[in-house]
C-alpha atoms as a PDB file:
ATOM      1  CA  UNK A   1      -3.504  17.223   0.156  1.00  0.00           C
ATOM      2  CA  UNK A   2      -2.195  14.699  -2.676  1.00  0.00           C
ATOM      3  CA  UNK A   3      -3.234  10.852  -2.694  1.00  0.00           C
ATOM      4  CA  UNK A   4      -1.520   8.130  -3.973  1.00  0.00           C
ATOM      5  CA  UNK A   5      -2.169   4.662  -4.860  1.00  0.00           C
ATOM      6  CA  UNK A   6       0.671   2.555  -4.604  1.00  0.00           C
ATOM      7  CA  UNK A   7       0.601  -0.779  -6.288  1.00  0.00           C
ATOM      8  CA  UNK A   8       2.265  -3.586  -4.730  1.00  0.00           C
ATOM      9  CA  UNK A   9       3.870  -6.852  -6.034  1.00  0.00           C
ATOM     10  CA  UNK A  10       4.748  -9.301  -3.428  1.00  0.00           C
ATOM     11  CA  UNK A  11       4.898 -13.370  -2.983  1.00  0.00           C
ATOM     12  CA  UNK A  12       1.550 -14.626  -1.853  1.00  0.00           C
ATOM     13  CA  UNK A  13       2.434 -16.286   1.364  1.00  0.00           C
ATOM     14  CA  UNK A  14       3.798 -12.757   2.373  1.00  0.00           C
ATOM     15  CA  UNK A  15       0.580 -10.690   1.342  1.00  0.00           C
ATOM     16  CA  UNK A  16      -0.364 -10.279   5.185  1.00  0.00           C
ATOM     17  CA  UNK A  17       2.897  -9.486   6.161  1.00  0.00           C
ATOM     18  CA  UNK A  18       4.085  -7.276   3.357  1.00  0.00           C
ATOM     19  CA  UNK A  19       0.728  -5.326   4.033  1.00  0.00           C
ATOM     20  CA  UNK A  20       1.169  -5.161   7.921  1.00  0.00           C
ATOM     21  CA  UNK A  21       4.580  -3.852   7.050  1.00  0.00           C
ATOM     22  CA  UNK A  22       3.393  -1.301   4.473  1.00  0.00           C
ATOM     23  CA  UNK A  23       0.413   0.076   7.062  1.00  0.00           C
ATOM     24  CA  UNK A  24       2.842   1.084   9.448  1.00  0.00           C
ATOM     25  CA  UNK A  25       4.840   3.298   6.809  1.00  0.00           C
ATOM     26  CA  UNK A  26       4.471   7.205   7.247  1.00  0.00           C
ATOM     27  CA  UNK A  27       1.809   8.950   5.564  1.00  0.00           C
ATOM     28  CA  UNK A  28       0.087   5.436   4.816  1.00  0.00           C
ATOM     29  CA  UNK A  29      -3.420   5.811   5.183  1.00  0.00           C
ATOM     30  CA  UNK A  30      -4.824   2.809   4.306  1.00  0.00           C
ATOM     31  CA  UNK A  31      -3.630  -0.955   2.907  1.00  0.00           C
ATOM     32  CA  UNK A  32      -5.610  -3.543   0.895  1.00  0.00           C
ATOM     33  CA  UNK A  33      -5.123  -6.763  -0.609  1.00  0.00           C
ATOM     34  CA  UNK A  34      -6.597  -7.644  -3.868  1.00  0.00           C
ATOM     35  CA  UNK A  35      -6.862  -9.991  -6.317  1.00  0.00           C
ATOM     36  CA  UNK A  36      -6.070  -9.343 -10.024  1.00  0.00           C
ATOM     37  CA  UNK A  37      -2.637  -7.884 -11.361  1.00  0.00           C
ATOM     38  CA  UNK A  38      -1.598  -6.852  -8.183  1.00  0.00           C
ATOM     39  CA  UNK A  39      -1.256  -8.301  -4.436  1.00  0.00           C
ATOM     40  CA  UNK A  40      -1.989  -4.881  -2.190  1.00  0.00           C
ATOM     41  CA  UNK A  41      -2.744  -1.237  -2.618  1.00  0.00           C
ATOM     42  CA  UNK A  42      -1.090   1.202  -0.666  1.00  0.00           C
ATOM     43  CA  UNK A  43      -3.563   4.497  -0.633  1.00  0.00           C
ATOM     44  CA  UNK A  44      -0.414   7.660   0.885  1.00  0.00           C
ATOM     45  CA  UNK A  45      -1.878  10.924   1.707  1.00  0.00           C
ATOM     46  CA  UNK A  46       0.571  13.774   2.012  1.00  0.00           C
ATOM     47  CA  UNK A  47       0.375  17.651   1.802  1.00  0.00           C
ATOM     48  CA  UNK A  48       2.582  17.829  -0.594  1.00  0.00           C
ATOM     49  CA  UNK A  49       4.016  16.206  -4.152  1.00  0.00           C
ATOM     50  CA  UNK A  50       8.023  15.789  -4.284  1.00  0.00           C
END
């Protein structure tokens, strides 16, 4: 099993909506939003790296 963390850049009034979005992706297993450099973190588990 590989994880990923995807970083996510979006406009703030879309945050919620960007990270809905994002949650319902394959292989997305879980969607925050933060504060700092970034607006959301994507973590993707998948069984294998390509």
């Amino acid at each position: 099993m590989v994880t990923a963390f995807v970083m996510i850049h979006c406009e703030a009034q879309r945050i919620s909506d960007v990270a809905q979005a994002v949650a319902e992706l394959p292989h997305v297993a879980e969607v925050y939003s933060v504060t700092g450099d970034v607006d959301i973190i994507a973590v993707l588990r998948v069984t294998a790296y390509e």
